[in-house]
Protein backbone atom coordinates (compact mmCIF):
# COMPACT_ATOMS: atom_id res chain seq x y z
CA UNK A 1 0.00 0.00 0.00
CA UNK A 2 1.19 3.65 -1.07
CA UNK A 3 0.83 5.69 1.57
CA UNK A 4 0.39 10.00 1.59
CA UNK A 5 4.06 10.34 1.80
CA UNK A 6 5.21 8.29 -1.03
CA UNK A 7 2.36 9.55 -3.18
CA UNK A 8 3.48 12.83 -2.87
CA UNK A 9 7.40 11.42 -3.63
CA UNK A 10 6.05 9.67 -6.70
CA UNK A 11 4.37 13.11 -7.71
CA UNK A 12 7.18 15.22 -7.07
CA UNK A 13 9.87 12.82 -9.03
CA UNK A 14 7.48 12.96 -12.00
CA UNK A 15 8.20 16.24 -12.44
CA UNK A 16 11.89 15.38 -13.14
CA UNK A 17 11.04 12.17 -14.91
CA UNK A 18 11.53 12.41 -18.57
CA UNK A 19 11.08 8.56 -20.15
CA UNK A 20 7.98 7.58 -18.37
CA UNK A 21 4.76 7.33 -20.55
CA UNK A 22 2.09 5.04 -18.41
CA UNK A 23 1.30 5.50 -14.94
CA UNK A 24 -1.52 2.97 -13.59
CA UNK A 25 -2.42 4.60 -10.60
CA UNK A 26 -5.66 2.82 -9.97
CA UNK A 27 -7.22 2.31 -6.60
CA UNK A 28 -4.06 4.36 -4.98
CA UNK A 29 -6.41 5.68 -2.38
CA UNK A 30 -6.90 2.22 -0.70
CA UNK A 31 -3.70 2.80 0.87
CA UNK A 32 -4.25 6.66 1.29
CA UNK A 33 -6.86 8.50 3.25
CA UNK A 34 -9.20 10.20 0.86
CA UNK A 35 -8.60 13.77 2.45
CA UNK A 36 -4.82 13.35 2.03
CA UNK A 37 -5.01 12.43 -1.76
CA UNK A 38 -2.05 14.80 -2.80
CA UNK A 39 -4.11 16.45 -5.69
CA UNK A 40 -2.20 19.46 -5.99
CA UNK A 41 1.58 17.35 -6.05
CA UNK A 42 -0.35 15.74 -8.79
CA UNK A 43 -1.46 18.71 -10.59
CA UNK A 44 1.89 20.39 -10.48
CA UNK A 45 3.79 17.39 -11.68
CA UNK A 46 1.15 17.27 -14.79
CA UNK A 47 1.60 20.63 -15.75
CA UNK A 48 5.67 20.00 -15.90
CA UNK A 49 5.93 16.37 -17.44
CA UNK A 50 6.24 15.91 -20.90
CA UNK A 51 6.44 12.22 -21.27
CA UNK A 52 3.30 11.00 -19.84
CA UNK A 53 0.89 9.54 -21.97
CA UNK A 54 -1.27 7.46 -20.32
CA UNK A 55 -2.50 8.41 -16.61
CA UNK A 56 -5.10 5.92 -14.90
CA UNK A 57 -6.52 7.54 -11.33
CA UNK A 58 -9.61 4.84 -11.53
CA UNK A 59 -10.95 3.14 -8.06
CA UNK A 60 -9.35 6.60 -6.54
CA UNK A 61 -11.19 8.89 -3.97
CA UNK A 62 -11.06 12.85 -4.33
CA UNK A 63 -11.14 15.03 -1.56
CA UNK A 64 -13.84 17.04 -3.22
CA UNK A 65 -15.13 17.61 -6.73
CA UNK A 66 -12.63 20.88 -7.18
CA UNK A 67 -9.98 18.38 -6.51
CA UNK A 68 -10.48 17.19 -10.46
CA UNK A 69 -11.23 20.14 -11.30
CA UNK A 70 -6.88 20.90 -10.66
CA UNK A 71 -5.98 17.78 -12.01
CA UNK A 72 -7.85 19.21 -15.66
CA UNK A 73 -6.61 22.65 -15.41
CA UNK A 74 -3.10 21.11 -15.22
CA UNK A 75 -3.81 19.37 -18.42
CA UNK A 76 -5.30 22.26 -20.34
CA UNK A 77 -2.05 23.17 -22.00
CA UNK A 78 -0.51 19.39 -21.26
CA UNK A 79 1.12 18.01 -24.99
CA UNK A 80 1.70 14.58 -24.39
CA UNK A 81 -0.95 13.16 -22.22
CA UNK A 82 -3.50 11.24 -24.72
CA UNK A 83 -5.34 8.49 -22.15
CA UNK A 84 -6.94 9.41 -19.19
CA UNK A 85 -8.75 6.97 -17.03
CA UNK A 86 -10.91 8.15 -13.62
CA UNK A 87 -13.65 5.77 -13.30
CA UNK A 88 -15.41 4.67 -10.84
CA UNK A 89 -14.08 7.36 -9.18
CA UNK A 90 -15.82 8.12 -5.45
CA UNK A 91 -16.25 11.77 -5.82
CA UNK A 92 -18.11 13.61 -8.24
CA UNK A 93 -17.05 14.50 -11.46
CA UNK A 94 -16.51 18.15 -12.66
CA UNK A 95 -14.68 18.11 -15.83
CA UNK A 96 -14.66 22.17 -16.35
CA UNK A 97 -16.03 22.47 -20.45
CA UNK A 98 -12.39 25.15 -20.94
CA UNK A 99 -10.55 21.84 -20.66
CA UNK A 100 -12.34 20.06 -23.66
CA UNK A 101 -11.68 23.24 -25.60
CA UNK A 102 -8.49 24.05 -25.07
CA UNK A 103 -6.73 20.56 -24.90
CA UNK A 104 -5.49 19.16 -27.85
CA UNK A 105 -4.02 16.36 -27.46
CA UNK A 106 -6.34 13.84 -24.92
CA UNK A 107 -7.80 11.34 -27.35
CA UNK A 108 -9.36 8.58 -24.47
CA UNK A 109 -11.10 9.58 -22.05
CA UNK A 110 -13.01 7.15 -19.29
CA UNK A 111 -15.47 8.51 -16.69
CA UNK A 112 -17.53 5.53 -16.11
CA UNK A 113 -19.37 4.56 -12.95
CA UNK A 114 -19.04 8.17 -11.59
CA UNK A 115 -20.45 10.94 -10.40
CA UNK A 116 -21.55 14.27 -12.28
CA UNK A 117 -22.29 17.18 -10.04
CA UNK A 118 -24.94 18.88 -11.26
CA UNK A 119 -27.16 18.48 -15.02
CA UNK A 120 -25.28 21.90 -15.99
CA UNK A 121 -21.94 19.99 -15.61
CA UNK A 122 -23.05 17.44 -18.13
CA UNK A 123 -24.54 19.91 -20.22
CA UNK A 124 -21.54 22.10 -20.52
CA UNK A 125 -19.52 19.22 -20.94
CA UNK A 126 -21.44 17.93 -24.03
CA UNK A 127 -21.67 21.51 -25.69
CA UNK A 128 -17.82 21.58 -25.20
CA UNK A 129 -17.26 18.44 -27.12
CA UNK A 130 -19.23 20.18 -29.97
CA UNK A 131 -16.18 22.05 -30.87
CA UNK A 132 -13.29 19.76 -29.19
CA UNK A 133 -11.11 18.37 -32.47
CA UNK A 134 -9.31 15.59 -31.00
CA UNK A 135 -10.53 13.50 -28.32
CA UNK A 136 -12.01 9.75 -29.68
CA UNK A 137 -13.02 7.13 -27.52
CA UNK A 138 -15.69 8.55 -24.78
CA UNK A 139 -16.71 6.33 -21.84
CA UNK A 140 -20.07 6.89 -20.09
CA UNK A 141 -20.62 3.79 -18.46
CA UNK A 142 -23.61 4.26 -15.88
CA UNK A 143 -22.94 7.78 -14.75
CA UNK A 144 -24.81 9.32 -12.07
CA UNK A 145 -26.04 12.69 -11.90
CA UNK A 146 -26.58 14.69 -8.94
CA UNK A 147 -29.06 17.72 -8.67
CA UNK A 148 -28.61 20.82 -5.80
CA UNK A 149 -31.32 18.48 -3.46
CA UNK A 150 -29.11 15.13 -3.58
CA UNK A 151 -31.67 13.39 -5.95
CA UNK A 152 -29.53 10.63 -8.25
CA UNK A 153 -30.45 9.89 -11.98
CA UNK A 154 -28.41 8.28 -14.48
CA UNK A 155 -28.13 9.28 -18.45
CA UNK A 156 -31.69 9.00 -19.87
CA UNK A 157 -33.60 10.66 -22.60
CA UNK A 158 -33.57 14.29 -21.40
CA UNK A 159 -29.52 14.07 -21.90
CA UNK A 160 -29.42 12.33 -25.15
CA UNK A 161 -30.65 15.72 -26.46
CA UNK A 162 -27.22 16.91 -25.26
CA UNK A 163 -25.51 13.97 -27.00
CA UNK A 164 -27.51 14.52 -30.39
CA UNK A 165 -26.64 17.97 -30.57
CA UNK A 166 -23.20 17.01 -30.31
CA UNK A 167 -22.88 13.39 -31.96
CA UNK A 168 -24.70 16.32 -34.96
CA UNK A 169 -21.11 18.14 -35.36
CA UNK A 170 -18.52 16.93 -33.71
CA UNK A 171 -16.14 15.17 -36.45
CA UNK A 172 -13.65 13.19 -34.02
CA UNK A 173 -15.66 10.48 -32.03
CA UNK A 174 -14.95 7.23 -33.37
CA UNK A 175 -16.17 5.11 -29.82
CA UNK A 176 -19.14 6.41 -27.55
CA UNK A 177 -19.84 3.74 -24.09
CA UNK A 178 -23.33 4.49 -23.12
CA UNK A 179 -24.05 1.29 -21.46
CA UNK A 180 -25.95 0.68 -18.33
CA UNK A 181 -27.53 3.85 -18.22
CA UNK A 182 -31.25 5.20 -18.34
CA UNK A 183 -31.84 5.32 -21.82
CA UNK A 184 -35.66 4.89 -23.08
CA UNK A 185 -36.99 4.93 -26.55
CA UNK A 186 -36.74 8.67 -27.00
CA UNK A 187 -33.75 9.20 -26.31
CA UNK A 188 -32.54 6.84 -28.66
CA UNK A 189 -34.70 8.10 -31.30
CA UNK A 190 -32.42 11.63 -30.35
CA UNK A 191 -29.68 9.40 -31.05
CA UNK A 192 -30.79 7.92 -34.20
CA UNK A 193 -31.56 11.41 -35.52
CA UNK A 194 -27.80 11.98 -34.91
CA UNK A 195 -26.61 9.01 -36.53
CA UNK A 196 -28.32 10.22 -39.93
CA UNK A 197 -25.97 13.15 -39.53
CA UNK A 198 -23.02 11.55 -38.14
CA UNK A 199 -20.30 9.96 -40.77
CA UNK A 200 -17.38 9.51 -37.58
CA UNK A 201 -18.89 7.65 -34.98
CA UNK A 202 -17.89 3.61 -35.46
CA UNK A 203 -18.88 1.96 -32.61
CA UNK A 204 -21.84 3.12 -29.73
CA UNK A 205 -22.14 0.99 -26.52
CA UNK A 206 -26.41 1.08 -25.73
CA UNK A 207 -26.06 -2.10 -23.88
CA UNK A 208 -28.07 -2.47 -20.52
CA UNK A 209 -30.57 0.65 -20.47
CA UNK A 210 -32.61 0.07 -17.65
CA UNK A 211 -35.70 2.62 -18.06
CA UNK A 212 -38.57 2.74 -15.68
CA UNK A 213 -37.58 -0.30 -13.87
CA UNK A 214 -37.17 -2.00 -17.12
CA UNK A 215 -35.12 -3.28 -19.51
CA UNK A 216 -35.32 -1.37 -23.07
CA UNK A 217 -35.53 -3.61 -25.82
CA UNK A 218 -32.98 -3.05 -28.71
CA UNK A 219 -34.66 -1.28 -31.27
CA UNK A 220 -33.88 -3.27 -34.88
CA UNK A 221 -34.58 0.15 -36.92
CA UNK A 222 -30.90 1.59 -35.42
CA UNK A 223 -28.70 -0.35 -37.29
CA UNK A 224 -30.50 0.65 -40.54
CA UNK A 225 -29.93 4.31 -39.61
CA UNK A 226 -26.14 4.22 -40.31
CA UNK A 227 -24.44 1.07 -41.29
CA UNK A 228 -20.68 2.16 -40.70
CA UNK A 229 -21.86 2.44 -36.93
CA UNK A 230 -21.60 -0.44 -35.09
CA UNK A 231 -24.05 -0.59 -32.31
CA UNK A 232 -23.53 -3.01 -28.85
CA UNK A 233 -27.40 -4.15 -26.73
């Protein structure tokens, strides 16, 4: 187990390091205590390194949602780093929409089985992929979202507006995980109005949309939408 102290010596040497390209840091909190996570060692050694390419912080416990929030704004003028990982992270989410902007180099980027703050966050965060020219493989795995009185929702219809409008002109996504969300009908008829549009997209993961207590059956009129796309029930 890595405790505070040698997290924040393996944060501090990455600043100096200059062959490294993957760092698996998954589930590092087990061995730290959550309100110790040494976010802003992190942060600083991000905005130095130039090596790093890959950077997994899955399994890993925030001190607060701001605490990713640093770990972005580190990579907003980052060149290298091209695979980020932080699912089933235990704090919420709050990817700020200047990062997806301004960053041109992250092309993976996983934030399944987590936590969104707020339906703004996810909002902004779709309407900044609308313009974001580089990033490829998006993972949404069963995301919760959290509104200002604590009520939890996953992705359903009302937010596959949000990913129409975007799947509608962004020209980069080539992989889009959706799986065990919310999804209903209607908001994969959004979707399907997309796909018409949409010549980039190759694979979408619908698989396991649980929807009023149900299971949504997969609709056989999607694949006949766009046949480059392949779709995953």
């Amino acid at each position: 187990m890595v405790d505070e102290r040698g997290a924040i010596y393996l944060f501090d040497a990455l600043q100096h390091n200059t062959t490294l390209s993957t760092l698996d840091l998954t589930g590092l909190s087990r061995g730290v205590h959550l309100r110790q996570f040494p976010v802003c060692q992190l942060s600083d050694a991000l905005k130095v390194n130039a090596t790093l390419s890959c950077l997994r912080l899955g399994e890993n416990g925030m001190p607060s949602p701001d605490a990713q929030v640093n770990i972005f704004t580190s990579l907003m003028d980052n060149k290298t780093l091209k695979e980020l990982d932080l699912a089933r992270t235990s704090s919420r989410f709050k990817v700020p929409p200047e990062f997806l902007t301004s960053n041109t180099t992250l092309t993976h980027l996983n934030l399944s089985y987590s936590l969104c703050e707020e339906p703004s966050i996810l909002a902004s965060f779709f309407e900044a992929l609308t313009v974001n020219s580089t990033l490829t493989s998006l993972k949404l795995a069963n995301v919760e979202i959290v509104d200002s009185s604590e009520n939890k929702t996953k992705i359903g219809d009302s937010e596959c507006e949000w990913i129409s409008d975007t799947l509608k002109v962004n020209t980069t996504l080539t992989d889009l995980d959706l799986c065990a969300n919310c999804i209903g009908n209607d908001g994969i008829q959004c979707i399907m109005e997309a796909l018409k549009i949409n010549t980039t997209l190759k694979y979408l993961n619908l698989g396991v949309q649980r929807h009023m207590n149900r299971v949504v059956p997969y609709p056989p009129s999607l694949k006949k939408v766009n046949t480059s796309v392949c779709v995953s029930w």
